[in-house]
C-alpha atoms as a PDB file:
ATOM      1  CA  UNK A   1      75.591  97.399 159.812  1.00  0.00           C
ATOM      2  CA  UNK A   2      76.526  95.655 162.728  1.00  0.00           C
ATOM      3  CA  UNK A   3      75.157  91.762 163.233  1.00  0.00           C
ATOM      4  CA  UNK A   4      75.342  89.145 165.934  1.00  0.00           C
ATOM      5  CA  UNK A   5      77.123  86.000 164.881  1.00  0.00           C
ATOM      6  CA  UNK A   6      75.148  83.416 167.097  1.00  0.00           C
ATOM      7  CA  UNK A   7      77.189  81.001 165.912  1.00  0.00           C
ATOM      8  CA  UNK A   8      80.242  82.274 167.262  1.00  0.00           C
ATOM      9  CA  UNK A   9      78.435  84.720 170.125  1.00  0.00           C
ATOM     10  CA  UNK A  10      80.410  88.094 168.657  1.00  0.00           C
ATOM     11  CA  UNK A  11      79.369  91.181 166.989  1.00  0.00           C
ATOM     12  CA  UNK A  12      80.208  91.932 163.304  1.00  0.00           C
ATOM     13  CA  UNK A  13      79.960  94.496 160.918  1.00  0.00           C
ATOM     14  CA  UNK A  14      77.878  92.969 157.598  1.00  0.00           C
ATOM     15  CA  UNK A  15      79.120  94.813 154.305  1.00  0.00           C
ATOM     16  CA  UNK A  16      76.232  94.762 151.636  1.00  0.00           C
ATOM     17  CA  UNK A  17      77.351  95.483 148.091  1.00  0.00           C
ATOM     18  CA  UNK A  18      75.205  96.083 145.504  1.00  0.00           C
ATOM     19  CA  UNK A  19      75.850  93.928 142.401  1.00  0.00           C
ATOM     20  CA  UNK A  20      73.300  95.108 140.062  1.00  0.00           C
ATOM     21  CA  UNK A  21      70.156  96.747 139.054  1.00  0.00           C
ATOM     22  CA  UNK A  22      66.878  95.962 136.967  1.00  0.00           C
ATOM     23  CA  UNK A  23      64.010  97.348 136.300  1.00  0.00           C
ATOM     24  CA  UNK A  24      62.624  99.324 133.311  1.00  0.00           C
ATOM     25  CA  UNK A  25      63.370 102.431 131.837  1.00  0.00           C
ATOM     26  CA  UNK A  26      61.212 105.040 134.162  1.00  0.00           C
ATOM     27  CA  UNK A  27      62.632 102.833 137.515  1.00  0.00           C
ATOM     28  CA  UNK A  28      66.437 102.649 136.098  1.00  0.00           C
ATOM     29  CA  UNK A  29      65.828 106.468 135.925  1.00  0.00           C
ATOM     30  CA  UNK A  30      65.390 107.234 138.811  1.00  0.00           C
ATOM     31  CA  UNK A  31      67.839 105.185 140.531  1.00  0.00           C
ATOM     32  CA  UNK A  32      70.149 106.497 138.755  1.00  0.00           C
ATOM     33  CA  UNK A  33      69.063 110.089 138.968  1.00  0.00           C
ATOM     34  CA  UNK A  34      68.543 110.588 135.234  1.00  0.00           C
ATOM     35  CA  UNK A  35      66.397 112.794 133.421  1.00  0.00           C
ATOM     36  CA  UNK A  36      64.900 109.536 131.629  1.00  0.00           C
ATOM     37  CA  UNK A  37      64.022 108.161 127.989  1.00  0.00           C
ATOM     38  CA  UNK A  38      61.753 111.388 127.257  1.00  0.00           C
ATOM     39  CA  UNK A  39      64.358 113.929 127.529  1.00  0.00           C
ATOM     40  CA  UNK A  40      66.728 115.193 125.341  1.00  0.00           C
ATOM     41  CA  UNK A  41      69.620 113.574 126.782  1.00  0.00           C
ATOM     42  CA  UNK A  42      67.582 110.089 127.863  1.00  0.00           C
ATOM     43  CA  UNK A  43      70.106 107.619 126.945  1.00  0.00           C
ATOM     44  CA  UNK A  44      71.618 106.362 130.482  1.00  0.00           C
ATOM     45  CA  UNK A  45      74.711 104.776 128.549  1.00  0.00           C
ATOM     46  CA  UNK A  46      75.438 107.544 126.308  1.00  0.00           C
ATOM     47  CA  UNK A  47      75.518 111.133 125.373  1.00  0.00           C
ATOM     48  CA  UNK A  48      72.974 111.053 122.041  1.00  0.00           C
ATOM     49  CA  UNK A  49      71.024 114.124 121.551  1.00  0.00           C
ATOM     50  CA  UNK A  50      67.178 113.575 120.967  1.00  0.00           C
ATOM     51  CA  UNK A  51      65.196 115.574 118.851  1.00  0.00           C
ATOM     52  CA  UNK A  52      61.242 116.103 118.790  1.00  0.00           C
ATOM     53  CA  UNK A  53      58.915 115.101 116.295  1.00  0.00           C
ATOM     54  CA  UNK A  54      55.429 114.248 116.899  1.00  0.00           C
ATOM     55  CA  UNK A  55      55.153 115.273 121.018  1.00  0.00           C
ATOM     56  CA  UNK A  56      58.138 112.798 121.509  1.00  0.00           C
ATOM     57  CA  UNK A  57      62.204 112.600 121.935  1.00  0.00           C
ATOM     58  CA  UNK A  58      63.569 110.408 119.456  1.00  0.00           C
ATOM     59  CA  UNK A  59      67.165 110.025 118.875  1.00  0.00           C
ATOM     60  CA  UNK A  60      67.951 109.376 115.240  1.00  0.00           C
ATOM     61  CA  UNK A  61      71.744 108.634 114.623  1.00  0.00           C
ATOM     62  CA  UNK A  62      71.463 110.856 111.242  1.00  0.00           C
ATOM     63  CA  UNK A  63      68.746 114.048 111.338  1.00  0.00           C
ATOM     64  CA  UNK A  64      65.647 114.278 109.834  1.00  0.00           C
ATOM     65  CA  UNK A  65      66.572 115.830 106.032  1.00  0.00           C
ATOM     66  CA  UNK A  66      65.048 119.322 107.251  1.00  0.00           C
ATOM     67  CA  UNK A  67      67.279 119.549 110.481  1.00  0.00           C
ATOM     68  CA  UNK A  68      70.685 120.466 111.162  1.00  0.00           C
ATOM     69  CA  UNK A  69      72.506 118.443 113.826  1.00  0.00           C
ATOM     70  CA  UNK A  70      74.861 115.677 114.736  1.00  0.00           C
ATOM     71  CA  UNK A  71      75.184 112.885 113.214  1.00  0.00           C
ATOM     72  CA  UNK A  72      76.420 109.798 115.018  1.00  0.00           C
ATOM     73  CA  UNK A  73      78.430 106.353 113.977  1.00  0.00           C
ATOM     74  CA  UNK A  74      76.698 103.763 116.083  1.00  0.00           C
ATOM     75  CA  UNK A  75      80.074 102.191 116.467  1.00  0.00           C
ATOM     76  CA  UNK A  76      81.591 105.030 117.826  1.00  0.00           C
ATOM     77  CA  UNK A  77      78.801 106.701 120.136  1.00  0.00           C
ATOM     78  CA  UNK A  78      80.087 108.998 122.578  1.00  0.00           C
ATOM     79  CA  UNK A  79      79.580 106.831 125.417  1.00  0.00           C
ATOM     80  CA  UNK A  80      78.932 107.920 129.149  1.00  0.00           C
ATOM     81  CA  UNK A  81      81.691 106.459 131.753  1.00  0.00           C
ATOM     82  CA  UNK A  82      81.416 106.617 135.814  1.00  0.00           C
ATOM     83  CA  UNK A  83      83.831 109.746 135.372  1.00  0.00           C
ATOM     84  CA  UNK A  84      81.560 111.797 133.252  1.00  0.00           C
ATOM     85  CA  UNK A  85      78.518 110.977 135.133  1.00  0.00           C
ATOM     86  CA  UNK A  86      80.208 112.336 138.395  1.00  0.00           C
ATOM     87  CA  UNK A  87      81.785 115.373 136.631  1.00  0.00           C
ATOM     88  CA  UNK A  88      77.689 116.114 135.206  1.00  0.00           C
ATOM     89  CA  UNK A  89      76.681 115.231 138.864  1.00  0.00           C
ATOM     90  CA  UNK A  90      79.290 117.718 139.841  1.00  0.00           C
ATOM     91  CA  UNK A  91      78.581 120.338 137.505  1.00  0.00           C
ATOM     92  CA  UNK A  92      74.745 120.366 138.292  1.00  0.00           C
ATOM     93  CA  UNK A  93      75.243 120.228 142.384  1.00  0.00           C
ATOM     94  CA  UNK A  94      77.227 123.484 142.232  1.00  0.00           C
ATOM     95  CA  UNK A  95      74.389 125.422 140.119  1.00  0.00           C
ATOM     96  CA  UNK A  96      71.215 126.090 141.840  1.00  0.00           C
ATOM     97  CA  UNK A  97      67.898 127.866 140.542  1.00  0.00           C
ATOM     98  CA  UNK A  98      67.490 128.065 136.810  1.00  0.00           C
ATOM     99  CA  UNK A  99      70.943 127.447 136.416  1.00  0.00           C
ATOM    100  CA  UNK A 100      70.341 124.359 137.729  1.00  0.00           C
ATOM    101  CA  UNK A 101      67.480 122.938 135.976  1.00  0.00           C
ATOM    102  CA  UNK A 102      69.339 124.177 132.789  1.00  0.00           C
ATOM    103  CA  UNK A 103      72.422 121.821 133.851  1.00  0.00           C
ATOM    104  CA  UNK A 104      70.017 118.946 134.865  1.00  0.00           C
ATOM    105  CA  UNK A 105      68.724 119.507 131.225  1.00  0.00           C
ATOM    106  CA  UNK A 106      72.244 119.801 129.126  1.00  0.00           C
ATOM    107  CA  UNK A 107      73.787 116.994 131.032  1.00  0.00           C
ATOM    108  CA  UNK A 108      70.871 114.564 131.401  1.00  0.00           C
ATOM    109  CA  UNK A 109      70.986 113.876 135.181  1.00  0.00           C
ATOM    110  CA  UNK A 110      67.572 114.558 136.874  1.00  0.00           C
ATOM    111  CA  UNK A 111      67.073 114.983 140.517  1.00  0.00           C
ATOM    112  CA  UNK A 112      70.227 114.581 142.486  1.00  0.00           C
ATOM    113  CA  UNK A 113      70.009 115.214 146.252  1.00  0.00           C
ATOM    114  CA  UNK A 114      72.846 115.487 148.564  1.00  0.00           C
ATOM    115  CA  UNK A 115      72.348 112.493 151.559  1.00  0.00           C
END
């Protein structure tokens, strides 16, 4: 953005950088385009796999007794990184129609817009 230095009488360009972000978990979704704590893949900081029970998305780190499915070491959890979130982000923007909401779904990235 360009700004007058009055100080000085000259024109500048003003770099803003963003240095963090809060907020709870619905808000921190959607900033971050993610399909958010209710979905299967809610977690914004890693890849656990919820399961229903009771109307809601849990994520267990061992199933229920009556369930077959991962189980996770919760000091090894297979973590998202600023690669994998672009590759999903990738992945879902070159899908469209049911394809697409499928992606959004199996990767855990909501709405994601092209600006």
């Amino acid at each position: 953005m360009e700004c007058f230095d009055a100080l000085t009488g000259e024109v500048f360009t003003l770099h803003a950088h963003l240095l963090s972000w809060s907020g709870d978990l619905p808000a921190l979704s959607k900033v971050m385009c993610t399909t958010g704590h209710n979905s299967y893949l809610g977690c914004r900081f890693c890849y656990i796999r919820g399961t229903i029970g009771n109307r809601h998305v849990y994520y267990p780190l061992e199933p229920p007794n009556s369930v077959t499915g991962t189980r996770y070491d919760p000091k090894a959890l297979p973590l998202r990184t600023h690669q994998s979130y672009t590759e999903d982000v990738n992945v879902i923007m070159s899908t469209s129609g049911t394809t697409r909401h499928q992606e959004q779904r199996d990767h855990g990235i909501g709405f994601f817009r092209k600006f």
